[in-house]
Protein backbone atom coordinates (compact mmCIF):
# COMPACT_ATOMS: atom_id res chain seq x y z
CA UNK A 1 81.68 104.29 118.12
CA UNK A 2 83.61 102.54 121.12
CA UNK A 3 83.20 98.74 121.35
CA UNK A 4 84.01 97.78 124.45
CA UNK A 5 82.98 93.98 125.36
CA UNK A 6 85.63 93.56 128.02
CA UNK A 7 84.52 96.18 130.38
CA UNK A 8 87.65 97.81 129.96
CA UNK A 9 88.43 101.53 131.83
CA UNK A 10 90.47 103.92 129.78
CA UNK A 11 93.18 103.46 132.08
CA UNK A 12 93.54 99.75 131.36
CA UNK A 13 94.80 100.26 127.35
CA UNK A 14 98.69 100.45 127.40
CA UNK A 15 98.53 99.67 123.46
CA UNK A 16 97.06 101.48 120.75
CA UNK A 17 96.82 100.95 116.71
CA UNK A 18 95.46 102.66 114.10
CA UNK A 19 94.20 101.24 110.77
CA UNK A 20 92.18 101.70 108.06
CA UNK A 21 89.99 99.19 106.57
CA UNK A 22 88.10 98.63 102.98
CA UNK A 23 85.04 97.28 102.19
CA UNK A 24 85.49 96.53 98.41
CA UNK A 25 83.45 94.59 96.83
CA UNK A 26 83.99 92.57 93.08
CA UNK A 27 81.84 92.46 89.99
CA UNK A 28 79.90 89.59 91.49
CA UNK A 29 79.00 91.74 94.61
CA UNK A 30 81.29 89.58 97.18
CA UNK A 31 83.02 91.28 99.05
CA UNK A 32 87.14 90.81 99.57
CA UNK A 33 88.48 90.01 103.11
CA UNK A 34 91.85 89.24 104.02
CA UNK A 35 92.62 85.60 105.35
CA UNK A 36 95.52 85.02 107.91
CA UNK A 37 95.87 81.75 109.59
CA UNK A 38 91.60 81.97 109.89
CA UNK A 39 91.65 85.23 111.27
CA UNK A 40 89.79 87.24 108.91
CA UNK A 41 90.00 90.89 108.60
CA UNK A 42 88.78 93.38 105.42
CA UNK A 43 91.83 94.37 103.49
CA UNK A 44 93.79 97.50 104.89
CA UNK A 45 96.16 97.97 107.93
CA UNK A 46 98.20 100.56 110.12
CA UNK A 47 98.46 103.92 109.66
CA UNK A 48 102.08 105.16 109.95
CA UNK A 49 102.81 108.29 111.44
CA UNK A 50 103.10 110.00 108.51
CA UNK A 51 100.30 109.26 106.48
CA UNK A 52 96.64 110.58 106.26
CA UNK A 53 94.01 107.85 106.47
CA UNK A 54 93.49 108.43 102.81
CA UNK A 55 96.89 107.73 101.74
CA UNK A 56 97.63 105.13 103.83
CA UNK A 57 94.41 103.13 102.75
CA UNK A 58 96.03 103.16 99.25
CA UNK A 59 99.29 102.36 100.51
CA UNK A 60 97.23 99.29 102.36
CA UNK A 61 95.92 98.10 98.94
CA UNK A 62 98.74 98.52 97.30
CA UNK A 63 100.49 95.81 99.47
CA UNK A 64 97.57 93.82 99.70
CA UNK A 65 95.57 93.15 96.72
CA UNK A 66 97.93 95.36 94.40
CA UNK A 67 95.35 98.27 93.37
CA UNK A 68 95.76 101.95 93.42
CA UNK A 69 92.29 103.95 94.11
CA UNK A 70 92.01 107.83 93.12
CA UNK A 71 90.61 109.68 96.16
CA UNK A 72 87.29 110.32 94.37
CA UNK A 73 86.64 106.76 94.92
CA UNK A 74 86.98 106.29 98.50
CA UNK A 75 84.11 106.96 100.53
CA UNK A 76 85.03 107.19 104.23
CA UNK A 77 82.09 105.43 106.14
CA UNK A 78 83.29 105.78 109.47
CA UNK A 79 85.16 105.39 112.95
CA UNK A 80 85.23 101.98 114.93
CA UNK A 81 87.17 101.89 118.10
CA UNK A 82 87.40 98.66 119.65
CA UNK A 83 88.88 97.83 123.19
CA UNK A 84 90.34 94.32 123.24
CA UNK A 85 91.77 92.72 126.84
CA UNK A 86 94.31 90.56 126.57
CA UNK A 87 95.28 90.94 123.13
CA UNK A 88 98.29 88.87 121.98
CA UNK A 89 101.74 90.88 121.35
CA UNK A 90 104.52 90.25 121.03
CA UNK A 91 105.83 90.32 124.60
CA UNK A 92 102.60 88.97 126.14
CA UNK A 93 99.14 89.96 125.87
CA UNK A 94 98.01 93.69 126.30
CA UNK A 95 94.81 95.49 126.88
CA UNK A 96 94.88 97.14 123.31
CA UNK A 97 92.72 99.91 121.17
CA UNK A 98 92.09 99.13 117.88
CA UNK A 99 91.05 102.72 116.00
CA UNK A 100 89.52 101.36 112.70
CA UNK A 101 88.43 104.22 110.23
CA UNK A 102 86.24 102.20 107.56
CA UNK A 103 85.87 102.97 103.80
CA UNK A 104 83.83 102.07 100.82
CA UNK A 105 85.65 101.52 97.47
CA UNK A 106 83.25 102.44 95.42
CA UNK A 107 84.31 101.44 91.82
CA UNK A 108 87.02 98.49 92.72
CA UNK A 109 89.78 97.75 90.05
CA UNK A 110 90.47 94.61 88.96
CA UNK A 111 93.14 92.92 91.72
CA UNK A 112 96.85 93.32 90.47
CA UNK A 113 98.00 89.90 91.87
CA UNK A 114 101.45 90.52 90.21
CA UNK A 115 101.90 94.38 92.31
CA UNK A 116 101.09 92.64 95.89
CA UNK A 117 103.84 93.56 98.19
CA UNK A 118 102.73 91.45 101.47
CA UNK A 119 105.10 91.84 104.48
CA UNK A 120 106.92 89.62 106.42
CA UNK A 121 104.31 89.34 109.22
CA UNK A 122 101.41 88.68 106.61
CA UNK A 123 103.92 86.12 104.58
CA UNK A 124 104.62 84.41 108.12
CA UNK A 125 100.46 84.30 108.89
CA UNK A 126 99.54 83.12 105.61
CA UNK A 127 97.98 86.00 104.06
CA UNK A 128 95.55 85.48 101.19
CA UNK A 129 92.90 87.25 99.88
CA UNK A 130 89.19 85.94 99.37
CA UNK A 131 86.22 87.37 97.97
CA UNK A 132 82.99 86.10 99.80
CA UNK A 133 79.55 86.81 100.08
CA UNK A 134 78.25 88.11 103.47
CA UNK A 135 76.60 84.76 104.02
CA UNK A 136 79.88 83.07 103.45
CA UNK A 137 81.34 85.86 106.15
CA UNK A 138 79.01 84.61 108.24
CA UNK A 139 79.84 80.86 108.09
CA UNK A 140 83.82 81.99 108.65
CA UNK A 141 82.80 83.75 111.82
CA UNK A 142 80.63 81.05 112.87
CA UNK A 143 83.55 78.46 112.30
CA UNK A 144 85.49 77.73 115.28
CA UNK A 145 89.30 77.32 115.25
CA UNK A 146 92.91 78.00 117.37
CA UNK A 147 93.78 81.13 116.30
CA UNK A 148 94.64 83.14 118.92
CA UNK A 149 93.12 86.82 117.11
CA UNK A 150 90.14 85.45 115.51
CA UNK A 151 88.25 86.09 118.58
CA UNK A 152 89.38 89.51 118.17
CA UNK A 153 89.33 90.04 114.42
CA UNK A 154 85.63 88.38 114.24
CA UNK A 155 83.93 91.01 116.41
CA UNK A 156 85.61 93.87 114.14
CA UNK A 157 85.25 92.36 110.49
CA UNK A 158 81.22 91.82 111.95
CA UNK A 159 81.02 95.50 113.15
CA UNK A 160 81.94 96.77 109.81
CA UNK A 161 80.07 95.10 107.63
CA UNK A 162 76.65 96.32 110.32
CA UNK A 163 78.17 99.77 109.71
CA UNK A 164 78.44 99.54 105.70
CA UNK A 165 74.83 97.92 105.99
CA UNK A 166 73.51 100.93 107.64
CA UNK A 167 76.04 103.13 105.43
CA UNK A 168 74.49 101.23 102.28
CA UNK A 169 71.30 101.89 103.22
CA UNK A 170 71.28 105.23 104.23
CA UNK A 171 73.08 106.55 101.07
CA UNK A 172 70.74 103.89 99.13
CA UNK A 173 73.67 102.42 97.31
CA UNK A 174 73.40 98.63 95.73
C-alpha cells in the first residue's frame, strides 16, 4: 500500500528507509508506542543491510523495550509505503520513502527496562516508551505541537493501527 498525500512522482524521492514496526500490545490490551520529543511512532526501526525483516524487528526490540521474541510469535501484517515531501534530514529536507513492514507480537514479554540499548539519536530525542489505549493514540495525534516529524510520524502510527484493525478483524483475534 503506497501513501502518497503529497502528490509526489517517483522521480521526486532522493531518500529511502526501511523499517519495521510492532504492534505489541500489554496485559491490559494498550498498546506500546514509542515517544520522541511528541513524535510518536510504534516501537521498531531501520533495517540494516544485512538483516531480514524478522531479525531486525528483534534487533529493534531489543534496543527499545529490551525483549527478545521467537519467530513463532511474530505475525507479519503487512507493507506500508509512505511518500513524505520535505522530510527533515540532516542536510535539509528531502522528498523521502518510508517502507514500513508491520507486525503483530502476538504473546508480548514482559518489558526488560534494564536490557534497553537506545541510541544516541533516540537518547538525544527523548525516547521513552508508553503503553496507551487507541483512544489515548488518538488524543496524541489530535494534540498539536513543534515537532518538526510529528506531522510525518502521525499519518504512519494512524495507518498502522487501520491496518492491524482490519488485520484483527480478519484473522478474528482479540
Amino acid at each position: 500500500m503506497l501513501i502518497n498525500l503529497d502528490h509526489l512522482e517517483k522521480k521526486e524521492i532522493n531518500s529511502r528507509v526501511h523499517k519495521v514496526r510492532a504492534i505489541i500490545m500489554n496485559d491490559e490490551g494498550k498498546i506500546y508506542i514509542t515517544n520522541m520529543d511528541n513524535s510518536y511512532n510504534l516501537p521498531g526501526g531501520r533495517v540494516e543491510g544485512h538483516e531480514d525483516l524478522e531479525d531486525a524487528l528483534n534487533r529493534e526490540l531489543a534496543e527499545e523495550l529490551g525483549i527478545c521474541v521467537a519467530k513463532k510469535e511474530i505475525k507479519y501484517i503487512g507493507n506500508i509505503t509512505f511518500w513524505h515531501k520535505g522530510f527533515p534530514g540532516e542536510k535539509g529536507s528531502v522528498n523521502r520513502e518510508n517502507d514500513i513492514d508491520l507486525f503483530w507480537v502476538v504473546n508480548p514479554k514482559e518489558l526488560k527496562q534494564d536490557r534497553v540499548k537506545l541510541t544516541n539519536y533516540e537518547k538525544h530525542y527523548h525516547f521513552y516508551l508508553m503503553n496507551s489505549s487507541f483512544k489515548e493514540i488518538e488524543d496524541l495525534l489530535n494534540n498539536k505541537n513543534d515537532n518538526e516529524y510529528k506531522k510525518f510520524t502521525d499519518v504512519e502510527l494512524k495507518i498502522c493501527l487501520e491496518e492491524f484493525e482490519k488485520y484483527r478483524k480478519e484473522e478474528h483475534l482479540c
